[in-house]
PDB file of N, CA and C in Angstrom:
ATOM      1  N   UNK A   1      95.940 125.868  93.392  1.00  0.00           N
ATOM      2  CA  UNK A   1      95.429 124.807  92.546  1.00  0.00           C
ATOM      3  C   UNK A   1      94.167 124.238  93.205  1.00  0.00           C
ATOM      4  N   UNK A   2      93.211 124.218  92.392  1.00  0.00           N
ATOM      5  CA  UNK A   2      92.021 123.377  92.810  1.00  0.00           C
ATOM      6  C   UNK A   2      91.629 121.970  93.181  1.00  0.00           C
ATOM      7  N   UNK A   3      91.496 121.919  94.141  1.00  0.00           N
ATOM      8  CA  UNK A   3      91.498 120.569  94.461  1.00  0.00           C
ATOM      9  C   UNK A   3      90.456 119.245  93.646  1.00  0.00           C
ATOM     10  N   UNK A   4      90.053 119.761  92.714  1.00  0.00           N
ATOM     11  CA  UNK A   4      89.170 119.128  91.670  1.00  0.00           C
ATOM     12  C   UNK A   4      89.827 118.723  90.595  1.00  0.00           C
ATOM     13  N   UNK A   5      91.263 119.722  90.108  1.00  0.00           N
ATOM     14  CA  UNK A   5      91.795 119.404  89.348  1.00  0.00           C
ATOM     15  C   UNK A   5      93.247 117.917  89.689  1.00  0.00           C
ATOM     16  N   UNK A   6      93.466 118.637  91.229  1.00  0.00           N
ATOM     17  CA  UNK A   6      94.265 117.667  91.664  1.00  0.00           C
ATOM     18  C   UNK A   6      93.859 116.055  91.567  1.00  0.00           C
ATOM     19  N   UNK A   7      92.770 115.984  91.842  1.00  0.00           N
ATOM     20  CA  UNK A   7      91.855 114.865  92.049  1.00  0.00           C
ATOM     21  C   UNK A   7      91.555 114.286  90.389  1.00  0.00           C
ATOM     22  N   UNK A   8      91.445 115.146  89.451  1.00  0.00           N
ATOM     23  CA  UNK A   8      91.438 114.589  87.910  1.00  0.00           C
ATOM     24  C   UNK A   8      92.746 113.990  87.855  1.00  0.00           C
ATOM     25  N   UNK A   9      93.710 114.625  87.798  1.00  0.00           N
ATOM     26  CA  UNK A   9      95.052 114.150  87.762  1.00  0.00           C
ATOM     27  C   UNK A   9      95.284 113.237  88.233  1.00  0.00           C
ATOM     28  N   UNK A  10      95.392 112.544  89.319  1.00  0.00           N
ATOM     29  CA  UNK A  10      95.366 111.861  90.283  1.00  0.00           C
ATOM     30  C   UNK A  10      94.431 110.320  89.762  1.00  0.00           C
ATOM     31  N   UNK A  11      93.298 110.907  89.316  1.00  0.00           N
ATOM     32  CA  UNK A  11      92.576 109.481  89.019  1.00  0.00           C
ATOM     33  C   UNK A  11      92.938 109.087  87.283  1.00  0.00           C
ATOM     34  N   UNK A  12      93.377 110.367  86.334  1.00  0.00           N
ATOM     35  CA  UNK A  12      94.093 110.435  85.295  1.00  0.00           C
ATOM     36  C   UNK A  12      95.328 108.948  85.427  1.00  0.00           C
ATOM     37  N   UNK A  13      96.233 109.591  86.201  1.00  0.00           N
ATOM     38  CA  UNK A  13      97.278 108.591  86.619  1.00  0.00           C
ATOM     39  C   UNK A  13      96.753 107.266  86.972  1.00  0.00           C
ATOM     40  N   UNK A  14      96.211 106.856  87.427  1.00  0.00           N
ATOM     41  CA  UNK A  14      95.484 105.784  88.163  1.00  0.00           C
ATOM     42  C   UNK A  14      94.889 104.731  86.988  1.00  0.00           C
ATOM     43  N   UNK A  15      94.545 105.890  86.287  1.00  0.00           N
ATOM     44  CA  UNK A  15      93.485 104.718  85.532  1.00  0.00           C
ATOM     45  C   UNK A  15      94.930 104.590  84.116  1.00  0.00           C
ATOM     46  N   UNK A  16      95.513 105.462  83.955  1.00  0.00           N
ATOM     47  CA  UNK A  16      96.549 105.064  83.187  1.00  0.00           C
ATOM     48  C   UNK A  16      97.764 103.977  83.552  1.00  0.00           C
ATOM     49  N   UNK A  17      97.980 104.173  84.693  1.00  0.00           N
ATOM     50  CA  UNK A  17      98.498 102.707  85.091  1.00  0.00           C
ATOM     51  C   UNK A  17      97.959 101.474  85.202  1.00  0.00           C
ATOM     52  N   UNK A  18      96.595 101.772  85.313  1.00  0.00           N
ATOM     53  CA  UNK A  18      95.549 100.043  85.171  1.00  0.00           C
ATOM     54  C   UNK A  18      95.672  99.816  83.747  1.00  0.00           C
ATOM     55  N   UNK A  19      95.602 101.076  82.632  1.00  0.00           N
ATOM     56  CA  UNK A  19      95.534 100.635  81.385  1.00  0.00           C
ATOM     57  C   UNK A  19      96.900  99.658  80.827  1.00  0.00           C
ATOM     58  N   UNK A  20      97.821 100.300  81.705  1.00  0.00           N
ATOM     59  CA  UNK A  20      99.096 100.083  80.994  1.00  0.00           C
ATOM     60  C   UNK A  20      99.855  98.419  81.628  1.00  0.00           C
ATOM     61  N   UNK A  21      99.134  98.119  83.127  1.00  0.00           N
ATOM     62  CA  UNK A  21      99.721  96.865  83.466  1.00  0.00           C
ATOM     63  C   UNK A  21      98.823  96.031  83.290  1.00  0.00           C
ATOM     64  N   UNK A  22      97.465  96.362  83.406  1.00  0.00           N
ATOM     65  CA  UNK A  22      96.574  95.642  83.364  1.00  0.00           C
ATOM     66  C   UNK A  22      96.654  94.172  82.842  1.00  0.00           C
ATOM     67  N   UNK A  23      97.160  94.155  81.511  1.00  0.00           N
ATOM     68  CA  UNK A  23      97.000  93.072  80.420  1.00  0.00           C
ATOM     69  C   UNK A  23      98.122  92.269  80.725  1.00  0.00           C
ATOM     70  N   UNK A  24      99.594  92.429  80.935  1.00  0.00           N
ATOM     71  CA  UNK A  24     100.371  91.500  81.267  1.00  0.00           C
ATOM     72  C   UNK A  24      99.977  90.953  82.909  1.00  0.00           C
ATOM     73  N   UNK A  25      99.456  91.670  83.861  1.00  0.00           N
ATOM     74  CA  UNK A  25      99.170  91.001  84.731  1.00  0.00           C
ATOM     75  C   UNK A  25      97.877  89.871  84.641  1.00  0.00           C
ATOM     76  N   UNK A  26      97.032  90.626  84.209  1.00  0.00           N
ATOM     77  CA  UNK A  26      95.905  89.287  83.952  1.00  0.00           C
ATOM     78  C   UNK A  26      96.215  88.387  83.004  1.00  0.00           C
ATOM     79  N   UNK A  27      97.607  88.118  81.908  1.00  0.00           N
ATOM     80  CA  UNK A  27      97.937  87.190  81.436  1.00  0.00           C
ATOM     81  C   UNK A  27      99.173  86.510  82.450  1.00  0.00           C
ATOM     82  N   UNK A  28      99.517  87.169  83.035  1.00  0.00           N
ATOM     83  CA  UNK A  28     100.674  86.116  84.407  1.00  0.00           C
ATOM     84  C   UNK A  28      99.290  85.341  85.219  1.00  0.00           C
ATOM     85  N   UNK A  29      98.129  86.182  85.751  1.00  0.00           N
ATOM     86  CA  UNK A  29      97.655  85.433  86.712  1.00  0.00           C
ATOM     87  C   UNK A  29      96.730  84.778  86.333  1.00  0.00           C
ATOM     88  N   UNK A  30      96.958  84.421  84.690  1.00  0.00           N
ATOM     89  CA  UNK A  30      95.791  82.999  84.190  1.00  0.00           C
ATOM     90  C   UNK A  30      96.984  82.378  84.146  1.00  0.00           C
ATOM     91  N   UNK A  31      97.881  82.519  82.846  1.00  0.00           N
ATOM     92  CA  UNK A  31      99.403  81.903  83.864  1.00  0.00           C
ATOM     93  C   UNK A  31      99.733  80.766  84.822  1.00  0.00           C
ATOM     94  N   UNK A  32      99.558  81.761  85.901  1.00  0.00           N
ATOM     95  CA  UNK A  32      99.918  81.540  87.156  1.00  0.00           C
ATOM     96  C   UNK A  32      98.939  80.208  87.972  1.00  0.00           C
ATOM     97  N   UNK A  33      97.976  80.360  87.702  1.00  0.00           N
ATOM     98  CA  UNK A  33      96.662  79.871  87.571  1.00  0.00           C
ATOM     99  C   UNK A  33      96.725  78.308  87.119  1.00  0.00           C
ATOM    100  N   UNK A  34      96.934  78.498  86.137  1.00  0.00           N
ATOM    101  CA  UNK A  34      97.083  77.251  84.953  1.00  0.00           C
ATOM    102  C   UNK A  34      97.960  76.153  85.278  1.00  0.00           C
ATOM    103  N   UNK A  35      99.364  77.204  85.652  1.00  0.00           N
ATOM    104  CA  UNK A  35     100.663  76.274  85.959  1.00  0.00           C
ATOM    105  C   UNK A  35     100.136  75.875  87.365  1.00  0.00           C
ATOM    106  N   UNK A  36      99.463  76.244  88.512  1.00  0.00           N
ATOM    107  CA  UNK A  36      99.625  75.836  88.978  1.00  0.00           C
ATOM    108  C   UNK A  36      98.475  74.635  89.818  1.00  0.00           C
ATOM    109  N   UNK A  37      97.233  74.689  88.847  1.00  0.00           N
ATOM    110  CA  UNK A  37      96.093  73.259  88.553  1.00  0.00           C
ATOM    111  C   UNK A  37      97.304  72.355  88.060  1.00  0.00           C
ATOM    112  N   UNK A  38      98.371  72.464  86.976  1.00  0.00           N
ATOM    113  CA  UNK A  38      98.701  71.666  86.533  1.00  0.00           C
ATOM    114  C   UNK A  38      99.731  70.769  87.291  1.00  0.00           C
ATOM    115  N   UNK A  39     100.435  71.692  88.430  1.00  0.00           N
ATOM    116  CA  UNK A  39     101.634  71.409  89.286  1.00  0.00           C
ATOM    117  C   UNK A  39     100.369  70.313  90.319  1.00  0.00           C
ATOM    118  N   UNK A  40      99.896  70.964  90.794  1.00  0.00           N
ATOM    119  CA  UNK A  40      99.312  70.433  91.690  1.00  0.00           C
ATOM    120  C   UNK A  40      98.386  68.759  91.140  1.00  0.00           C
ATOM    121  N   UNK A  41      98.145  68.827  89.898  1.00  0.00           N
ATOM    122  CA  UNK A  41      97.683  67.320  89.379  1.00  0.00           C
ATOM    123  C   UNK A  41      98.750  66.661  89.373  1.00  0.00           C
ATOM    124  N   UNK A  42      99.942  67.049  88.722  1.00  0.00           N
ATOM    125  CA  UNK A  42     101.269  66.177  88.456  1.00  0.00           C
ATOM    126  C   UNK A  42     101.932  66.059  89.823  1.00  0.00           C
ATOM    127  N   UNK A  43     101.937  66.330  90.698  1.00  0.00           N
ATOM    128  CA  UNK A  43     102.919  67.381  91.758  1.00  0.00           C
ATOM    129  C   UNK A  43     104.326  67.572  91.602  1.00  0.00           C
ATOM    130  N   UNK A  44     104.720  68.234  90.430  1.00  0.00           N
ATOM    131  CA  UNK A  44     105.571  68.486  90.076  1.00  0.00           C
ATOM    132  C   UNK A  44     105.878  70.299  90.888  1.00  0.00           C
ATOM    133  N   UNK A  45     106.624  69.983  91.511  1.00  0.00           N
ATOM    134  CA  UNK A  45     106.822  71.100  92.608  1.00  0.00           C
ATOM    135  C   UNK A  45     108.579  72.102  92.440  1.00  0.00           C
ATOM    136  N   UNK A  46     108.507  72.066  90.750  1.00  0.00           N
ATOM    137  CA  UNK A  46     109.583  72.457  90.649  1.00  0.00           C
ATOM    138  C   UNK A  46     109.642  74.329  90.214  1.00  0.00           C
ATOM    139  N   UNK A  47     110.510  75.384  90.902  1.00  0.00           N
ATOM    140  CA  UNK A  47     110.014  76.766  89.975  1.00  0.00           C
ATOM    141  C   UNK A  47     110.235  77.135  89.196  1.00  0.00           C
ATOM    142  N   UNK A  48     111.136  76.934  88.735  1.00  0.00           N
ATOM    143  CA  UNK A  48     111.687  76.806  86.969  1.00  0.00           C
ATOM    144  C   UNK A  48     110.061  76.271  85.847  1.00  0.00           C
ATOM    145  N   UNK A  49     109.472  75.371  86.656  1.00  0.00           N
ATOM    146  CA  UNK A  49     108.529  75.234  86.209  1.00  0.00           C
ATOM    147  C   UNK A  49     107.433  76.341  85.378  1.00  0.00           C
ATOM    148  N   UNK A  50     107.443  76.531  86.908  1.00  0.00           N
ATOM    149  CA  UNK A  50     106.397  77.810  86.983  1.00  0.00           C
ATOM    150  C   UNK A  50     106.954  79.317  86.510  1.00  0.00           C
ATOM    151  N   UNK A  51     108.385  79.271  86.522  1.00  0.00           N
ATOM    152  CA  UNK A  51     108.941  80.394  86.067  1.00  0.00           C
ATOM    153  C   UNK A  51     108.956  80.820  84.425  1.00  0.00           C
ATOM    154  N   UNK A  52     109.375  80.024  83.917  1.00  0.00           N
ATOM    155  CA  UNK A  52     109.668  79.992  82.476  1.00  0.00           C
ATOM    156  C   UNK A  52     108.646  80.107  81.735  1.00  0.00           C
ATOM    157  N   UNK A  53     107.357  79.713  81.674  1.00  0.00           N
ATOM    158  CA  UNK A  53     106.561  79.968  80.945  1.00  0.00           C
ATOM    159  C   UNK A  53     105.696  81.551  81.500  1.00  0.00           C
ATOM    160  N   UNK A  54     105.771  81.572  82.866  1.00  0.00           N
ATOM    161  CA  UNK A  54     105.353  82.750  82.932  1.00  0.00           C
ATOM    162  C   UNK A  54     106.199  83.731  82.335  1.00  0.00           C
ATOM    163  N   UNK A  55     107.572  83.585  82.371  1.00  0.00           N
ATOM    164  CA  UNK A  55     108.136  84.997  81.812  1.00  0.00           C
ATOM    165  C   UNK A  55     108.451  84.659  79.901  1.00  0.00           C
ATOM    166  N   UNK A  56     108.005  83.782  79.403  1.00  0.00           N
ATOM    167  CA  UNK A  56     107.490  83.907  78.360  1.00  0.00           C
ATOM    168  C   UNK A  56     106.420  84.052  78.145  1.00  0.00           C
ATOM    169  N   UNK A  57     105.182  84.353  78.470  1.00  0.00           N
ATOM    170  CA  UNK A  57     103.602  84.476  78.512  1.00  0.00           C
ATOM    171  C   UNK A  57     104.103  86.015  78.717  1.00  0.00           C
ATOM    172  N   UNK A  58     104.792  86.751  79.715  1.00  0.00           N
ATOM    173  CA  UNK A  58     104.991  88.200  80.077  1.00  0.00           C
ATOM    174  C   UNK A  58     105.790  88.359  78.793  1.00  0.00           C
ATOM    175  N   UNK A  59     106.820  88.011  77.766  1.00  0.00           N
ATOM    176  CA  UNK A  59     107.508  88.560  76.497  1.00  0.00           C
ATOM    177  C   UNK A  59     106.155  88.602  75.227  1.00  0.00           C
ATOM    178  N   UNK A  60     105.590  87.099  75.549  1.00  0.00           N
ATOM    179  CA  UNK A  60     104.575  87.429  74.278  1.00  0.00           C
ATOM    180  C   UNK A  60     103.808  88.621  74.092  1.00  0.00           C
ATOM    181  N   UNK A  61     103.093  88.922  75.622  1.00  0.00           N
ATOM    182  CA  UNK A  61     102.205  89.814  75.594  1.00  0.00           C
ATOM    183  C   UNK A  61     103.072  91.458  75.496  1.00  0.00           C
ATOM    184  N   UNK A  62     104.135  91.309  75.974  1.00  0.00           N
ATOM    185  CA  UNK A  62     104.769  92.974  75.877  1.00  0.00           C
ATOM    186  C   UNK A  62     105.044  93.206  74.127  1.00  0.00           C
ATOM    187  N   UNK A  63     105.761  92.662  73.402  1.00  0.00           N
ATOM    188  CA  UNK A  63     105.471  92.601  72.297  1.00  0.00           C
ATOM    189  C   UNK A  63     104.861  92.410  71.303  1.00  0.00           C
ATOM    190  N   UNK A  64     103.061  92.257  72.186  1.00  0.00           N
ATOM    191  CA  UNK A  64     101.697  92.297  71.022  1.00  0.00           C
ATOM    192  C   UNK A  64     101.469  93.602  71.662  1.00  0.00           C
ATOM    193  N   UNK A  65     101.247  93.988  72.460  1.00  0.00           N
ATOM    194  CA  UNK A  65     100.963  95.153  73.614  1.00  0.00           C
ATOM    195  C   UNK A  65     101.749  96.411  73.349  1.00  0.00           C
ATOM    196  N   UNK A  66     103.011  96.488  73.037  1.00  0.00           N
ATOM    197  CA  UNK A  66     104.197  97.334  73.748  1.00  0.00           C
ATOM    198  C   UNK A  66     103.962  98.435  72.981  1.00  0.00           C
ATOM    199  N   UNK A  67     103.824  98.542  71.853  1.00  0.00           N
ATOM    200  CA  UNK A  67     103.872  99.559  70.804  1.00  0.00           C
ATOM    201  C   UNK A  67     102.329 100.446  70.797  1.00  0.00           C
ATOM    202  N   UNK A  68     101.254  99.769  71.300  1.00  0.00           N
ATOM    203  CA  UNK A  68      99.964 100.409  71.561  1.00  0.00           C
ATOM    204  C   UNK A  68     100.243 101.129  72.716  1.00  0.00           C
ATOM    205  N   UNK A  69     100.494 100.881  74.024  1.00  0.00           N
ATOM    206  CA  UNK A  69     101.033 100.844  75.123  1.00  0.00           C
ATOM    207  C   UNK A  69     102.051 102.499  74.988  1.00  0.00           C
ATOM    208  N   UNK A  70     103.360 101.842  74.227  1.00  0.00           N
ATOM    209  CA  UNK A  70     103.987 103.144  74.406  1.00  0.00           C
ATOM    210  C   UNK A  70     103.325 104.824  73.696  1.00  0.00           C
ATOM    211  N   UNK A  71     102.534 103.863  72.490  1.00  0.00           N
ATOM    212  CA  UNK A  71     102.082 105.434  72.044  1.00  0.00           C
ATOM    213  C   UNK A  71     100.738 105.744  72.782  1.00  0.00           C
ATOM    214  N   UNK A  72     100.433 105.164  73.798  1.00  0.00           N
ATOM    215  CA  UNK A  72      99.223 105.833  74.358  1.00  0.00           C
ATOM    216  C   UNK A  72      99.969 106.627  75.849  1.00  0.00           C
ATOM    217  N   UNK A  73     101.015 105.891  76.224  1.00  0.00           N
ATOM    218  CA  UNK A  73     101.926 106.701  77.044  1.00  0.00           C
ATOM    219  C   UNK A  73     102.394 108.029  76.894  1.00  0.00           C
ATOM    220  N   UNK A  74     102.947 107.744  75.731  1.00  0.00           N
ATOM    221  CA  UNK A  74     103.436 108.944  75.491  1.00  0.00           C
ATOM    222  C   UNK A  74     102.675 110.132  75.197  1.00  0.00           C
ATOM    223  N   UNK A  75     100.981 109.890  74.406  1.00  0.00           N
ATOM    224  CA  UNK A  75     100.242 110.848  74.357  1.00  0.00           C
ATOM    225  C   UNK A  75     100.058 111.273  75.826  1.00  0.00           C
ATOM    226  N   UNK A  76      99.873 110.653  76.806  1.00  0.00           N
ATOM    227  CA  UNK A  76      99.358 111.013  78.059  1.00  0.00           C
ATOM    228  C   UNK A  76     100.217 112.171  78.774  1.00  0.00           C
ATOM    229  N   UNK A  77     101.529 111.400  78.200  1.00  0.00           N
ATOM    230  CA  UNK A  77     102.617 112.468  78.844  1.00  0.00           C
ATOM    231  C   UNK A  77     102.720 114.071  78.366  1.00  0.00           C
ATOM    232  N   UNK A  78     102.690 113.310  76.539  1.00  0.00           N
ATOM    233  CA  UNK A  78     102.544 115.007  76.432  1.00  0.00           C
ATOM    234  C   UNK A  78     101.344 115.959  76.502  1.00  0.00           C
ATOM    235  N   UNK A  79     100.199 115.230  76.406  1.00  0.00           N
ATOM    236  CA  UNK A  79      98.919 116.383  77.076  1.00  0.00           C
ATOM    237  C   UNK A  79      99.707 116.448  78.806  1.00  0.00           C
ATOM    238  N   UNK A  80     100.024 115.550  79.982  1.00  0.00           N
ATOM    239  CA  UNK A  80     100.768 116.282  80.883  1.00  0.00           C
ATOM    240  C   UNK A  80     101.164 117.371  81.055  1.00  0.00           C
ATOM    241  N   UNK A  81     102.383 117.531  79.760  1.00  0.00           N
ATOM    242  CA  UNK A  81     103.007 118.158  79.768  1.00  0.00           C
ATOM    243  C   UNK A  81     102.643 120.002  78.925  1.00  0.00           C
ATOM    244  N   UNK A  82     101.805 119.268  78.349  1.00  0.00           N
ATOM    245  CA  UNK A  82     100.778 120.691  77.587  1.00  0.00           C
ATOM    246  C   UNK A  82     100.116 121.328  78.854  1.00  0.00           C
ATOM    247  N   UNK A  83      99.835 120.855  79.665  1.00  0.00           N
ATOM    248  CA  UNK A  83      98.855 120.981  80.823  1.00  0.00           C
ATOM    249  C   UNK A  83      99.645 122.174  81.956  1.00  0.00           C
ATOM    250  N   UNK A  84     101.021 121.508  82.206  1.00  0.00           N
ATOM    251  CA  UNK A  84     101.961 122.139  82.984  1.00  0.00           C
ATOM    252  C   UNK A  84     101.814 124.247  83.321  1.00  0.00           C
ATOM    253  N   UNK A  85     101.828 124.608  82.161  1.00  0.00           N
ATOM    254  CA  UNK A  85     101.663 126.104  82.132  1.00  0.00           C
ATOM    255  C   UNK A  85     100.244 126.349  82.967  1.00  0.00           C
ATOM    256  N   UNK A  86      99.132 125.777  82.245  1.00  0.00           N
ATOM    257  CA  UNK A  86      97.856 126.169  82.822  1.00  0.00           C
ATOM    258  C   UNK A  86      97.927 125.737  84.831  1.00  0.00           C
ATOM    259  N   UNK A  87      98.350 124.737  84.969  1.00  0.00           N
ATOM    260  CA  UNK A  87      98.588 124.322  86.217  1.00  0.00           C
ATOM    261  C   UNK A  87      99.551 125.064  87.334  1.00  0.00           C
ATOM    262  N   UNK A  88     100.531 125.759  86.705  1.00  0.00           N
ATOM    263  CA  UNK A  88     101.238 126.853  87.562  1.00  0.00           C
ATOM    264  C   UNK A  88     100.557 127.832  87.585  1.00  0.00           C
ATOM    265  N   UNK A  89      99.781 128.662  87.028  1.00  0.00           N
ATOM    266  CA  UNK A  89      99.229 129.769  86.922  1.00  0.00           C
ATOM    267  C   UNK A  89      97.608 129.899  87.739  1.00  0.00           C
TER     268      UNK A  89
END
């Protein structure tokens, strides 16, 4: 195997996992962000605080997200998997 192809693959994967977490993480760490200008004005220093809305901010976005998300997954997988024959040979 060519080490050019290894290296496509490789950055293939890479950039498909930035695609795929990308968006719930940069909505936790405005989030995260937010709750915690706001903790720090109030000093309300509780984590339940900070918990609960982040893991509702993480449900909103998986269920505007999830369904784009899974069918771009799954295309990825199956060109993968189309790929497999040419890659043993």
């Amino acid at each position: 195997m060519e080490n050019t192809l290894i290296i496509e693959l490789v950055f293939q994967a890479m950039r498909m996992a930035g695609i795929l977490a990308g968006p719930p993480i940069l909505a936790l760490l405005i989030t995260g962000l937010f709750i915690g200008i706001l903790q720090a004005a109030t000093s309300i220093n509780e984590t339940t605080v900070a918990f609960v809305p982040k893991l509702l901010v993480f449900a909103v976005v998986l269920l505007m997200i999830g369904p784009a998300s899974l069918s771009l997954y799954t295309d990825y997988i199956r060109e993968l998997f189309m790929r497999i024959p040419s890659l043993i040979s």
